[in-house]
C-alpha atoms as a PDB file:
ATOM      1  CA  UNK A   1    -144.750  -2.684  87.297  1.00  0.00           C
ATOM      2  CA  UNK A   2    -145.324  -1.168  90.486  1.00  0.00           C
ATOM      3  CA  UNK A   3    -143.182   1.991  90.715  1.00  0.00           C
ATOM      4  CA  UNK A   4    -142.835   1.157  94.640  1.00  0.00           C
ATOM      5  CA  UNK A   5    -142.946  -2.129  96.893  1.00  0.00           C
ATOM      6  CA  UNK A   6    -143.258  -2.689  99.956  1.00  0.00           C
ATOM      7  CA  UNK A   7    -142.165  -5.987 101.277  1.00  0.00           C
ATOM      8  CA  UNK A   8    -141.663  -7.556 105.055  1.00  0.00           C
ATOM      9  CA  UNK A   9    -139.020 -10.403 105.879  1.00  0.00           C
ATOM     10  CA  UNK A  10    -140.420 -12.700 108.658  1.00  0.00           C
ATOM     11  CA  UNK A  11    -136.921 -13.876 111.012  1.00  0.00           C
ATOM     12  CA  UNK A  12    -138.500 -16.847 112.587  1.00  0.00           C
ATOM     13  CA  UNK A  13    -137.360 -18.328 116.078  1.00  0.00           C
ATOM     14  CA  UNK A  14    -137.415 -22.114 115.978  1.00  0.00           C
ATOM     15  CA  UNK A  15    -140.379 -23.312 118.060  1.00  0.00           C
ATOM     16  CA  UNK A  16    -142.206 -26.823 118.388  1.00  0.00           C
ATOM     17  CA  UNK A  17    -145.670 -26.845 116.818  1.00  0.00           C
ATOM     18  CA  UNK A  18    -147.504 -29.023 119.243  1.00  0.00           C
ATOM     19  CA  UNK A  19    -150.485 -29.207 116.205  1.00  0.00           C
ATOM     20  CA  UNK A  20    -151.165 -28.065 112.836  1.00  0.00           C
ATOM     21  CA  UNK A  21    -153.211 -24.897 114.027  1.00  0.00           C
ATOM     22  CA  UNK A  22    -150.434 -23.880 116.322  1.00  0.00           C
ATOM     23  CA  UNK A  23    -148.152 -23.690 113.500  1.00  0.00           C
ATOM     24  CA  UNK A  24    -150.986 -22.334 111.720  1.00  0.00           C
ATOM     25  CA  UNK A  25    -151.352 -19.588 114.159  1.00  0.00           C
ATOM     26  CA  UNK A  26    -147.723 -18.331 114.407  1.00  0.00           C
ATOM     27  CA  UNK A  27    -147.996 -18.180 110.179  1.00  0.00           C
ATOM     28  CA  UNK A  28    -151.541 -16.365 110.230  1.00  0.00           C
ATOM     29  CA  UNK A  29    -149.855 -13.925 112.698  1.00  0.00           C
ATOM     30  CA  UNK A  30    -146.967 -12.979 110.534  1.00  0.00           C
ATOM     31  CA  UNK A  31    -149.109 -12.156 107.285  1.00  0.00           C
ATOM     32  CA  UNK A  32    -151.737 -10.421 109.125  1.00  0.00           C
ATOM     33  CA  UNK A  33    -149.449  -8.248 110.275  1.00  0.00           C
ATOM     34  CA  UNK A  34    -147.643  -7.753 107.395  1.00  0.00           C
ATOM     35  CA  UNK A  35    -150.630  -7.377 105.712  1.00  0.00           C
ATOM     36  CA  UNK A  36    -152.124  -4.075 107.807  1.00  0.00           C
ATOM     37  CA  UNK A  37    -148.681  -2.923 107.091  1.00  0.00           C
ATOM     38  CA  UNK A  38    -149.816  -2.547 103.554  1.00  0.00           C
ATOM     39  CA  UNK A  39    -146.875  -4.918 102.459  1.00  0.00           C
ATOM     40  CA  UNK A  40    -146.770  -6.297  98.592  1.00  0.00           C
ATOM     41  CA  UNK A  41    -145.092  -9.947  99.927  1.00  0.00           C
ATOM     42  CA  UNK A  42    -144.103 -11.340 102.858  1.00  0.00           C
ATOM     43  CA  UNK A  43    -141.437 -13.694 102.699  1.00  0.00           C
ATOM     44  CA  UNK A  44    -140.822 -16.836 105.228  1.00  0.00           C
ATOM     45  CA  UNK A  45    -137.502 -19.125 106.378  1.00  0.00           C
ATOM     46  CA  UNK A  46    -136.639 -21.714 104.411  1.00  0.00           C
ATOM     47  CA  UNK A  47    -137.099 -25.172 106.060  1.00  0.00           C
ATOM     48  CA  UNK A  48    -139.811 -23.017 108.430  1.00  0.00           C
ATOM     49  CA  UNK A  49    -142.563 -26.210 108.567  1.00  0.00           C
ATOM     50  CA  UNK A  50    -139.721 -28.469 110.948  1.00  0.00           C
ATOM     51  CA  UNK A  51    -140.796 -27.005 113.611  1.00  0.00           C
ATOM     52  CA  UNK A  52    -144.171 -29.126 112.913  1.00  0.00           C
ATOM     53  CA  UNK A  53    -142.189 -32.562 113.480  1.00  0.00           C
ATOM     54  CA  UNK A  54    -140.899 -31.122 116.876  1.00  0.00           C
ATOM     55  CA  UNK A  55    -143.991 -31.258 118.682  1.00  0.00           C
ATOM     56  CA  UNK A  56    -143.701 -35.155 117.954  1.00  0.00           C
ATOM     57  CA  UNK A  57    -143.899 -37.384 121.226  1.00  0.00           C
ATOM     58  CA  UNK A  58    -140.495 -39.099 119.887  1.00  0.00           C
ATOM     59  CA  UNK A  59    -137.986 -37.641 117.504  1.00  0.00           C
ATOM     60  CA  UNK A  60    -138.828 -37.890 114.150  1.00  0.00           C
ATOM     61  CA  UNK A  61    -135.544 -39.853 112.593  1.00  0.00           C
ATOM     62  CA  UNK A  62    -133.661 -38.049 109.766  1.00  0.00           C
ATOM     63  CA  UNK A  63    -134.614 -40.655 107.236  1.00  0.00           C
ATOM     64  CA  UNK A  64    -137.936 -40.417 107.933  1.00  0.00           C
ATOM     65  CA  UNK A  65    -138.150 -36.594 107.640  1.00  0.00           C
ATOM     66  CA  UNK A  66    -139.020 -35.796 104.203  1.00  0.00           C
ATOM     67  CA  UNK A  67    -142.352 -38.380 104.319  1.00  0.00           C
ATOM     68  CA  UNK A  68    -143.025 -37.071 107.837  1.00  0.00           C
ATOM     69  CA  UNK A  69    -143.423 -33.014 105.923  1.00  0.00           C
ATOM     70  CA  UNK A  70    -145.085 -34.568 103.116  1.00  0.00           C
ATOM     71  CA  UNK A  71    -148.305 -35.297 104.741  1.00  0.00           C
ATOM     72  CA  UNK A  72    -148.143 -31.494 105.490  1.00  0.00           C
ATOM     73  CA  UNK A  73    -147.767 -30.707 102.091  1.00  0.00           C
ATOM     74  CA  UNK A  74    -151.390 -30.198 100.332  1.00  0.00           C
ATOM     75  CA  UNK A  75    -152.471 -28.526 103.649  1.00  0.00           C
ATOM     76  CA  UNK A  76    -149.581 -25.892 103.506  1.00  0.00           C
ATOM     77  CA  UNK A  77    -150.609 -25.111 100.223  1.00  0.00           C
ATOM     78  CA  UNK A  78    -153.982 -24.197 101.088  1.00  0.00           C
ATOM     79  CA  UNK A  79    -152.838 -22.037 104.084  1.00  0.00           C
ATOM     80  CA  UNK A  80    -150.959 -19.803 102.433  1.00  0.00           C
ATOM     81  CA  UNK A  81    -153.223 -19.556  99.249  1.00  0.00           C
ATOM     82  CA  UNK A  82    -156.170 -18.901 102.625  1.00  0.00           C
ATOM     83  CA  UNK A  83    -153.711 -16.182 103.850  1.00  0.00           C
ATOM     84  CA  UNK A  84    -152.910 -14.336 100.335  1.00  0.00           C
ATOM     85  CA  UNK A  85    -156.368 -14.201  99.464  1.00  0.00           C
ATOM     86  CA  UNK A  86    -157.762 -13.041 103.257  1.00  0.00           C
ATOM     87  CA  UNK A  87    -155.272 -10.479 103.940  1.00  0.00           C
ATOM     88  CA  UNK A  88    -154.264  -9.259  99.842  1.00  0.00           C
ATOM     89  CA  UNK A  89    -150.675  -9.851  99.896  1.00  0.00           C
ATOM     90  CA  UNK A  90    -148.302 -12.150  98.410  1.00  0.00           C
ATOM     91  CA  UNK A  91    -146.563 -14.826 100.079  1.00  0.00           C
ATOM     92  CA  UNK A  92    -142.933 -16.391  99.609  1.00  0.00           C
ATOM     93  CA  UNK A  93    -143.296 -19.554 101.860  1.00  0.00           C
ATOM     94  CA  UNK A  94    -140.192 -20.143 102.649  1.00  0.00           C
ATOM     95  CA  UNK A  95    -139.587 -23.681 101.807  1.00  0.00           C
ATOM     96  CA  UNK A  96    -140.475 -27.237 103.089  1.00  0.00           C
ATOM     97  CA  UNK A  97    -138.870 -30.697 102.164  1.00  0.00           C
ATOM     98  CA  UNK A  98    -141.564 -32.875  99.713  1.00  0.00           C
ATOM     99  CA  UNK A  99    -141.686 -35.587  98.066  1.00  0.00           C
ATOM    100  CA  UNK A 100    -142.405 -35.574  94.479  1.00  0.00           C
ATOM    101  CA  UNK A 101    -145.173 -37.735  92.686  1.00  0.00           C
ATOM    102  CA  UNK A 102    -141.894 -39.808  91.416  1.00  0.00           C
ATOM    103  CA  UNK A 103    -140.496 -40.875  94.561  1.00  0.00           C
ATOM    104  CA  UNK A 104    -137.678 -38.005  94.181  1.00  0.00           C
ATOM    105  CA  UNK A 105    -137.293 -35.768  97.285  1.00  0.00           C
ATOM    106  CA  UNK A 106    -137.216 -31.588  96.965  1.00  0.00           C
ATOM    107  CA  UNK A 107    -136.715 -28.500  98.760  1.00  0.00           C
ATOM    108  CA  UNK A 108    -140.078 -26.512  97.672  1.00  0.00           C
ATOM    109  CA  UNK A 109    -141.097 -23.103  97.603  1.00  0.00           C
ATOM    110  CA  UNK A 110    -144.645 -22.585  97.458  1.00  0.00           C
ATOM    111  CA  UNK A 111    -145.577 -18.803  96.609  1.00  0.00           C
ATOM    112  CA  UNK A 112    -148.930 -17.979  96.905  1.00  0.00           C
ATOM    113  CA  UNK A 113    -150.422 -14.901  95.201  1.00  0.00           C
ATOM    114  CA  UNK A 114    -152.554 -12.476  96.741  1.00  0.00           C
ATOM    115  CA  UNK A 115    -155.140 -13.621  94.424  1.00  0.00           C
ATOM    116  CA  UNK A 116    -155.116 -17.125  95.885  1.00  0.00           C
ATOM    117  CA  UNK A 117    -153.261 -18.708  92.611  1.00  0.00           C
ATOM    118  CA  UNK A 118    -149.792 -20.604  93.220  1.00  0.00           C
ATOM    119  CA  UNK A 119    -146.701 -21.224  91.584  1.00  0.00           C
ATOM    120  CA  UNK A 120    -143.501 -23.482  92.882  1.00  0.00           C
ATOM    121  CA  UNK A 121    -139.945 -23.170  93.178  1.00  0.00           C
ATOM    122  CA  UNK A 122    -137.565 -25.796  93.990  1.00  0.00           C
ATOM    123  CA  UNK A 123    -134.353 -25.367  95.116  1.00  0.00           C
ATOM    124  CA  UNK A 124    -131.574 -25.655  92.234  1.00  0.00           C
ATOM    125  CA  UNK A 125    -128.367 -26.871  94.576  1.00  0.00           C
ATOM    126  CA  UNK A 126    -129.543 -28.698  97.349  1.00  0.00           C
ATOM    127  CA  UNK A 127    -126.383 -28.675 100.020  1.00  0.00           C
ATOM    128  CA  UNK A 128    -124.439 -31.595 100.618  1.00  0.00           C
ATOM    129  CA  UNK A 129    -126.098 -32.243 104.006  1.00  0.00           C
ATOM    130  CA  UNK A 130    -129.297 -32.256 101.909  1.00  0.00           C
ATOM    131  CA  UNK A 131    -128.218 -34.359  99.947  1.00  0.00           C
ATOM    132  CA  UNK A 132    -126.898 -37.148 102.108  1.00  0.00           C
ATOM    133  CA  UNK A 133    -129.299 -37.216 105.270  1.00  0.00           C
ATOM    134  CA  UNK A 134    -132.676 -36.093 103.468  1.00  0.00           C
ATOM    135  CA  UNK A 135    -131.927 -37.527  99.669  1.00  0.00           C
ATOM    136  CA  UNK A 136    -132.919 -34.194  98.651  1.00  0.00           C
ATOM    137  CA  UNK A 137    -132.133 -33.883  94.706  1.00  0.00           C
ATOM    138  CA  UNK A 138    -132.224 -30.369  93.150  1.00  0.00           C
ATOM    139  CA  UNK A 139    -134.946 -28.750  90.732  1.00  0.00           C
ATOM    140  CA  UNK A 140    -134.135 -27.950  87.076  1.00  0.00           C
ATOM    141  CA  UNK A 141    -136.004 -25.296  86.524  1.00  0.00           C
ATOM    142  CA  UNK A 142    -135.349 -21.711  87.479  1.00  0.00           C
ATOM    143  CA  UNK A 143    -137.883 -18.936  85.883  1.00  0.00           C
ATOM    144  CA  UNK A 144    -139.436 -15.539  87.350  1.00  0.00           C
ATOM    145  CA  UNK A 145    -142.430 -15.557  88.847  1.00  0.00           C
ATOM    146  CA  UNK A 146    -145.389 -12.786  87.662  1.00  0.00           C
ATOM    147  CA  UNK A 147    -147.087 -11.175  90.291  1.00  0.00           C
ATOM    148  CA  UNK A 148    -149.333  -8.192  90.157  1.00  0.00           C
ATOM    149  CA  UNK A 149    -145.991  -6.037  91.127  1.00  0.00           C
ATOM    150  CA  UNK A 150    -144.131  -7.330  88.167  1.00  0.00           C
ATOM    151  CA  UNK A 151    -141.833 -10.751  88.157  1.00  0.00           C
ATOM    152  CA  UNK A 152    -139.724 -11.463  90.827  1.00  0.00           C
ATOM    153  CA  UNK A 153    -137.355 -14.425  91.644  1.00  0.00           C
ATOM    154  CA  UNK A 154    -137.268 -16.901  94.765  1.00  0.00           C
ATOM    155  CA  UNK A 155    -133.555 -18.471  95.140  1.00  0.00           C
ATOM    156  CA  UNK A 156    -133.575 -20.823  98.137  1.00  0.00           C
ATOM    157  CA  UNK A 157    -130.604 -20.416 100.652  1.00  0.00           C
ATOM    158  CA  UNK A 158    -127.493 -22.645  98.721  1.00  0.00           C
ATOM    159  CA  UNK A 159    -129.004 -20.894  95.303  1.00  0.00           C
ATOM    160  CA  UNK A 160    -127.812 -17.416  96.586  1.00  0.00           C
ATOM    161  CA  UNK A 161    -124.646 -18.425  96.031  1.00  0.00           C
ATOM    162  CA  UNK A 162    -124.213 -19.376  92.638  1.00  0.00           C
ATOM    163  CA  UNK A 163    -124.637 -15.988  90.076  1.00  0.00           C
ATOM    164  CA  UNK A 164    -125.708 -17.727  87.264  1.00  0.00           C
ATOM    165  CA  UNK A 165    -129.391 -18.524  88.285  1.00  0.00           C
ATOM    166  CA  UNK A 166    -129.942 -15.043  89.809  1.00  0.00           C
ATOM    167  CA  UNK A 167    -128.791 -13.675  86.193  1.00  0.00           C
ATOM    168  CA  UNK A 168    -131.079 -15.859  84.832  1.00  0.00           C
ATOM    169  CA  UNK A 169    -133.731 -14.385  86.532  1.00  0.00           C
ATOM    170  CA  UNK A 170    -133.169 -10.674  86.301  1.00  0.00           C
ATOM    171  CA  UNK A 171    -132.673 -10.946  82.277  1.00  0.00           C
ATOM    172  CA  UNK A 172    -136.126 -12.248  82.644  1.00  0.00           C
ATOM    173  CA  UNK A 173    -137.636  -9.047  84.130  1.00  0.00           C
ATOM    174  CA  UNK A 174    -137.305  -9.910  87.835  1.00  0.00           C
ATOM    175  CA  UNK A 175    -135.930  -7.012  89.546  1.00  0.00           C
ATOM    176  CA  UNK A 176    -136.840  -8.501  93.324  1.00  0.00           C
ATOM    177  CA  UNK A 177    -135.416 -12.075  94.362  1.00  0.00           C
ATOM    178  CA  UNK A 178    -136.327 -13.688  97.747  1.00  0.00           C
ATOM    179  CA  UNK A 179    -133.993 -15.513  99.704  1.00  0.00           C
ATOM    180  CA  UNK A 180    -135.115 -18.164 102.412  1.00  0.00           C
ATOM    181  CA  UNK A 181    -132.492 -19.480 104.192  1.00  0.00           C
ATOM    182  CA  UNK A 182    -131.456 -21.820 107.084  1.00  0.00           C
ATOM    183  CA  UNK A 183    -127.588 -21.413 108.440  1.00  0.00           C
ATOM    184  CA  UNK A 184    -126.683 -23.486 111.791  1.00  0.00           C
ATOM    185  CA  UNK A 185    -123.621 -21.206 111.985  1.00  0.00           C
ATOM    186  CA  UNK A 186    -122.823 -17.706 111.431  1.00  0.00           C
ATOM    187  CA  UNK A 187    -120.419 -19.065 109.293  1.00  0.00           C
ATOM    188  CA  UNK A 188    -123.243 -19.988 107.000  1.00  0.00           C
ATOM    189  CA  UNK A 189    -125.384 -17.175 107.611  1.00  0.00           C
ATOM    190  CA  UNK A 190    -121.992 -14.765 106.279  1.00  0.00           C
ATOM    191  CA  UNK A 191    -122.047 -17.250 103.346  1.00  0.00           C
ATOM    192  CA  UNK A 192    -126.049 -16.198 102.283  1.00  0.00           C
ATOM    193  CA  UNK A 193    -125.188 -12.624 102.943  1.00  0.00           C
ATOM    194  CA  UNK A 194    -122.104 -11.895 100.924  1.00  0.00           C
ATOM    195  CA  UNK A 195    -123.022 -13.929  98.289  1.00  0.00           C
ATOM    196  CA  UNK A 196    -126.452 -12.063  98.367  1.00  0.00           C
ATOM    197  CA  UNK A 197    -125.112  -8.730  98.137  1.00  0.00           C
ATOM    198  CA  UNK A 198    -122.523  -9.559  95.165  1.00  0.00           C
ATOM    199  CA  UNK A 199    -126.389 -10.931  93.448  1.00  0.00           C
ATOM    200  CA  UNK A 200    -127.996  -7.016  94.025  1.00  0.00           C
ATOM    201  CA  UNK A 201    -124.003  -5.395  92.470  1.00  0.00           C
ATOM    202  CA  UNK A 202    -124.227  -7.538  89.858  1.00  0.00           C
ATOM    203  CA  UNK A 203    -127.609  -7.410  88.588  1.00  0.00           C
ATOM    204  CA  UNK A 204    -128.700  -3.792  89.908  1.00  0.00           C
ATOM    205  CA  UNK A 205    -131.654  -5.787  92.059  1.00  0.00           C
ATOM    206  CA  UNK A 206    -133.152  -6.017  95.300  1.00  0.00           C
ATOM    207  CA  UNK A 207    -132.535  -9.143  97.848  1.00  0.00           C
ATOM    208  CA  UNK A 208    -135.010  -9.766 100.265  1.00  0.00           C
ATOM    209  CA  UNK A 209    -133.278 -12.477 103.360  1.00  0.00           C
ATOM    210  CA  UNK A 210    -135.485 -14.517 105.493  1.00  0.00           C
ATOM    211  CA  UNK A 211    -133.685 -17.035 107.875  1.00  0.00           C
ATOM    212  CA  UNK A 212    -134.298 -19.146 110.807  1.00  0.00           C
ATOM    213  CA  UNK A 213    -132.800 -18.292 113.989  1.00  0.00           C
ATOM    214  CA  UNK A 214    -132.757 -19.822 117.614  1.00  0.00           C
ATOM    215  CA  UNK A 215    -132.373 -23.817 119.135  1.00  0.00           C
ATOM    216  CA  UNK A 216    -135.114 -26.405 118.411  1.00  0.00           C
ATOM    217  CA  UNK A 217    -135.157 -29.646 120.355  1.00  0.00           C
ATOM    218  CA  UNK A 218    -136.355 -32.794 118.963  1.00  0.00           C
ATOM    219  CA  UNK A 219    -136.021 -32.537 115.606  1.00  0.00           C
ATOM    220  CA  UNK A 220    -132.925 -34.481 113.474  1.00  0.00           C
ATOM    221  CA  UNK A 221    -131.178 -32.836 111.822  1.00  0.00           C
ATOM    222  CA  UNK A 222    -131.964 -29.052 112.724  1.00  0.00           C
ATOM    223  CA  UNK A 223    -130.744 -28.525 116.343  1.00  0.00           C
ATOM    224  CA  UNK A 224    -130.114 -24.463 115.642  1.00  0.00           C
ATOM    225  CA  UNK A 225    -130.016 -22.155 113.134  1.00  0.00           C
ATOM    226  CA  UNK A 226    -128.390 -17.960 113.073  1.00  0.00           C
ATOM    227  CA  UNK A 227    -129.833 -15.523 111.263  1.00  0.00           C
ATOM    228  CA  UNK A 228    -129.636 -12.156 110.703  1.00  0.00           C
ATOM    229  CA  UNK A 229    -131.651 -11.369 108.307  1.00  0.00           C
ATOM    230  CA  UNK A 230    -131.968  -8.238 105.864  1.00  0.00           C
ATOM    231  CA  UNK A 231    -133.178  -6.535 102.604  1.00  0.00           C
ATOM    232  CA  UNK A 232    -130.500  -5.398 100.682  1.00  0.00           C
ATOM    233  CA  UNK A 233    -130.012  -2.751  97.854  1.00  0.00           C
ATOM    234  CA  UNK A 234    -127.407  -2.257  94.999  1.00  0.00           C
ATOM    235  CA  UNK A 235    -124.598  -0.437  96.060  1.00  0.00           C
ATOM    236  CA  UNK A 236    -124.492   3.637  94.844  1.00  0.00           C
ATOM    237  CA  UNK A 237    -126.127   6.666  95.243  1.00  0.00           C
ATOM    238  CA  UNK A 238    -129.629   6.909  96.454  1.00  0.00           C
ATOM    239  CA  UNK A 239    -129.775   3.477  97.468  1.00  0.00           C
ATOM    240  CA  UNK A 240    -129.013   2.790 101.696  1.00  0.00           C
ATOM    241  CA  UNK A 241    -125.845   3.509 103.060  1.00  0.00           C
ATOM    242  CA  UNK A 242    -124.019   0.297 103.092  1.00  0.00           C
ATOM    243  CA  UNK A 243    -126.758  -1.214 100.902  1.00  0.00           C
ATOM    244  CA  UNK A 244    -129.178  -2.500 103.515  1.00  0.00           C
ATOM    245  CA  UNK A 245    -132.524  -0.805 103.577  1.00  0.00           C
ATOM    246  CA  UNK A 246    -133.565  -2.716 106.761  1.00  0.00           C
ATOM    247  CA  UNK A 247    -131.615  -5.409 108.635  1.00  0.00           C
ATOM    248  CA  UNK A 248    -132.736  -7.689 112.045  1.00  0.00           C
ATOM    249  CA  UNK A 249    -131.116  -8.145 115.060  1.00  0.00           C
ATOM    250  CA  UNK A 250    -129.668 -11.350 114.947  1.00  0.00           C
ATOM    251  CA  UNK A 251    -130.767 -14.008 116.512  1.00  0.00           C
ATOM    252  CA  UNK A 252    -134.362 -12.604 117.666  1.00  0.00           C
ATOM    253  CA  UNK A 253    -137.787 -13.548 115.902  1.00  0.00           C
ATOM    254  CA  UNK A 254    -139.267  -9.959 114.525  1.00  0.00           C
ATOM    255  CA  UNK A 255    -140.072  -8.433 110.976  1.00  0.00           C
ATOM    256  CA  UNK A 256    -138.660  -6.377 108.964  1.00  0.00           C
ATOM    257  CA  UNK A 257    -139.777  -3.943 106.640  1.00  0.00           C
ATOM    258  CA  UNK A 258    -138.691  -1.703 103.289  1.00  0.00           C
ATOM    259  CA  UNK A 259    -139.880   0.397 100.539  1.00  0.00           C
ATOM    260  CA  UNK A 260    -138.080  -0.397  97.597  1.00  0.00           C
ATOM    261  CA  UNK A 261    -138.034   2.036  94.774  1.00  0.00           C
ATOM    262  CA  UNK A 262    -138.123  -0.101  91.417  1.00  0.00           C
ATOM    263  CA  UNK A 263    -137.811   3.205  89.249  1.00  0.00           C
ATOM    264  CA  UNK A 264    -134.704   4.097  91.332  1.00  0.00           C
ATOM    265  CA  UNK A 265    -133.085   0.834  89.886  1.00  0.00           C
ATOM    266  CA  UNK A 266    -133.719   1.574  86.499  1.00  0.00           C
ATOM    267  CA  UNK A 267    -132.318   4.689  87.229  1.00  0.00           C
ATOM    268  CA  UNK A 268    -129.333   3.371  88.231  1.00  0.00           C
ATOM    269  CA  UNK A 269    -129.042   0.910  85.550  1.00  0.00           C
ATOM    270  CA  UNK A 270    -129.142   3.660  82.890  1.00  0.00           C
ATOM    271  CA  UNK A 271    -126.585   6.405  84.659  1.00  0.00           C
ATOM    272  CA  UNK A 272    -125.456   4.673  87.736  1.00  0.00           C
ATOM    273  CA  UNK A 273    -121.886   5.227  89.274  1.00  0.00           C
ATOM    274  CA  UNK A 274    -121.352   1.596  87.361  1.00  0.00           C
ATOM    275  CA  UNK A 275    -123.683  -0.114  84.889  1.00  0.00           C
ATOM    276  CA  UNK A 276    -123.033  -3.707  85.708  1.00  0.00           C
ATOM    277  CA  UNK A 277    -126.097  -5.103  83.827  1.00  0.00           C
ATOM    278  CA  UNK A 278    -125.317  -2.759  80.732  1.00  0.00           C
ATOM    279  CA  UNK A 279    -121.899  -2.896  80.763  1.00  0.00           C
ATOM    280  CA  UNK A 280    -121.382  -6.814  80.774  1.00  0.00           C
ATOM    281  CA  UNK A 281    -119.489  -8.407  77.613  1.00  0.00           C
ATOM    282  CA  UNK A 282    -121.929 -10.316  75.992  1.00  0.00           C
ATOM    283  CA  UNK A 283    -119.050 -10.714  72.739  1.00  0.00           C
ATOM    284  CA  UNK A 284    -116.906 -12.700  75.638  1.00  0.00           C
ATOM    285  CA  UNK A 285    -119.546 -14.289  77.967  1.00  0.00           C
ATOM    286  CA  UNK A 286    -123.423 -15.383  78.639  1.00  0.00           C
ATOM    287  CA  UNK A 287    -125.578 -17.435  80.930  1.00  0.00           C
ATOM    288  CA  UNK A 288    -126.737 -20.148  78.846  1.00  0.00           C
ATOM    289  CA  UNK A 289    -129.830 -22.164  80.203  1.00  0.00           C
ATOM    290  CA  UNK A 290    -130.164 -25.791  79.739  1.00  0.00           C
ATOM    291  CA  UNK A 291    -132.687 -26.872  82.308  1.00  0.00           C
ATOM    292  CA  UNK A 292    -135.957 -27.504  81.668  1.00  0.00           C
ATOM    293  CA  UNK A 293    -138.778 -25.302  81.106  1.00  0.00           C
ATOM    294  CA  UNK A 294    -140.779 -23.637  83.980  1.00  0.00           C
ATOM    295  CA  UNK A 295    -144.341 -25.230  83.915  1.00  0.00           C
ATOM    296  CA  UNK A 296    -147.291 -23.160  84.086  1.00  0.00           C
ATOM    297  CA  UNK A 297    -148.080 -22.595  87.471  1.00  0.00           C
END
């Protein structure tokens, strides 16, 4: 376990990729930079590879969307496993609508490891709009990820807002979860956040936000998207005031970046102001997990 992490949030503006190595570009850009920041992960939007249909000479319809990303799929995998390796960091890639080897449909998270190995997420609670335009049907599996600075989780947008999963995660040894996300409305976006900071109270974690922001033409389905995104802390003493340690400006593509002090929440989870993770009544209440097992990555 790393006794400190650094991580960077990528808040992407919605632009069409006229090719592959456009999109390719504005991706390469993000982790480079990240990476000469000395960063430990960089994480990306969730639904971030749309803006490849955009570029399209005729809109892409909805029903056609998820085989239209799936031809991306393999290649996006390589990219980001290119990017860990080249510039030593790991990478949350946001996520991008597949489809499975079974016909199913999935919203997938592809992390890539700074030494070039991979391991998948899918998201758990695809939302209703998912579910009816897309067919998008949700994952069963929800396990930590190791990385060289310990486990850490990946919850995708919807997922923030269900505890159970998170706890899941964190009684598994993941002290950091990453949180792609893609809100039309600020409605949404307040959704994400609140639910996001009730995850870092409850479990005495870190939450690392990374949304889409801006207007994107030509695309079904994903006309806008607000975002504000942040990295958020527990709430008590030596953490942030208000429990942000860095926060965008809505609505703007930039990074942001934070330290996070992983001794500082064990601290806190021995003598903080509350205990939430020690003090829980486990005679009344538990998680109990029956999805399937995480395959080996």
């Amino acid at each position: 376990m790393k006794p400190k992490v650094r991580v960077a949030s990528v808040q992407m503006a919605l632009e069409p990729a006229s090719s592959r190595d456009a999109f390719r570009g504005r991706i390469a850009h993000f982790v480079r930079v990240a990476g000469e920041y000395g960063c430990d992960f960089v994480c990306f939007p969730e639904h971030y590879t749309l803006q490849l249909l955009a570029g399209a000479a005729t809109m892409v319809p909805a029903e056609a969307t998820v085989d239209a990303l799936t031809e991306h799929t393999e290649w996006l995998r390589r990219l980001l496993c290119e990017l860990a390796r080249a510039h030593d960091i790991n990478i949350i890639g946001g996520s991008h609508a597949t489809r499975l080897g079974d016909g199913s449909a999935c919203n997938l998270s592809i992390v890539a490891r700074r030494d070039g190995s991979v391991a998948t997420r899918t998201k758990l609670h695809p939302t209703p709009d998912e579910r009816d335009v897309w067919g998008i049907s949700g994952g069963a599996t929800c396990d930590a990820i190791d990385t060289d600075c310990g486990p850490v989780g990946v919850m995708i947008c919807y997922d923030s807002e269900f505890p159970e999963p998170v706890r899941r995660l964190v009684d598994q040894g993941a002290r950091l979860i990453f949180v792609p996300y893609l809100t039309d409305t600020r409605h949404g976006h307040l959704r994400v956040r609140y639910c996001c900071h009730a995850r870092t109270v409850e479990n005495q974690c870190y939450v690392v936000t990374a949304g889409l922001c801006g207007n994107l033409a030509n695309t079904a389905n994903l006309e806008m998207a607000y975002a504000q995104s942040a990295i958020l802390t527990p709430s008590d003493h030596g953490f942030s005031r208000d429990g942000i340690a860095a926060e965008a400006e809505p609505q703007i593509e930039q990074m942001i970046f934070a330290d996070l002090d992983m001794d500082l929440l064990e601290a806190a989870r021995r003598g903080g102001a509350v205990r939430n993770l020690a003090d829980r009544r486990a005679d009344l209440y538990s998680v109990s997990w029956r999805g399937g097992a995480e395959a080996s990555d």
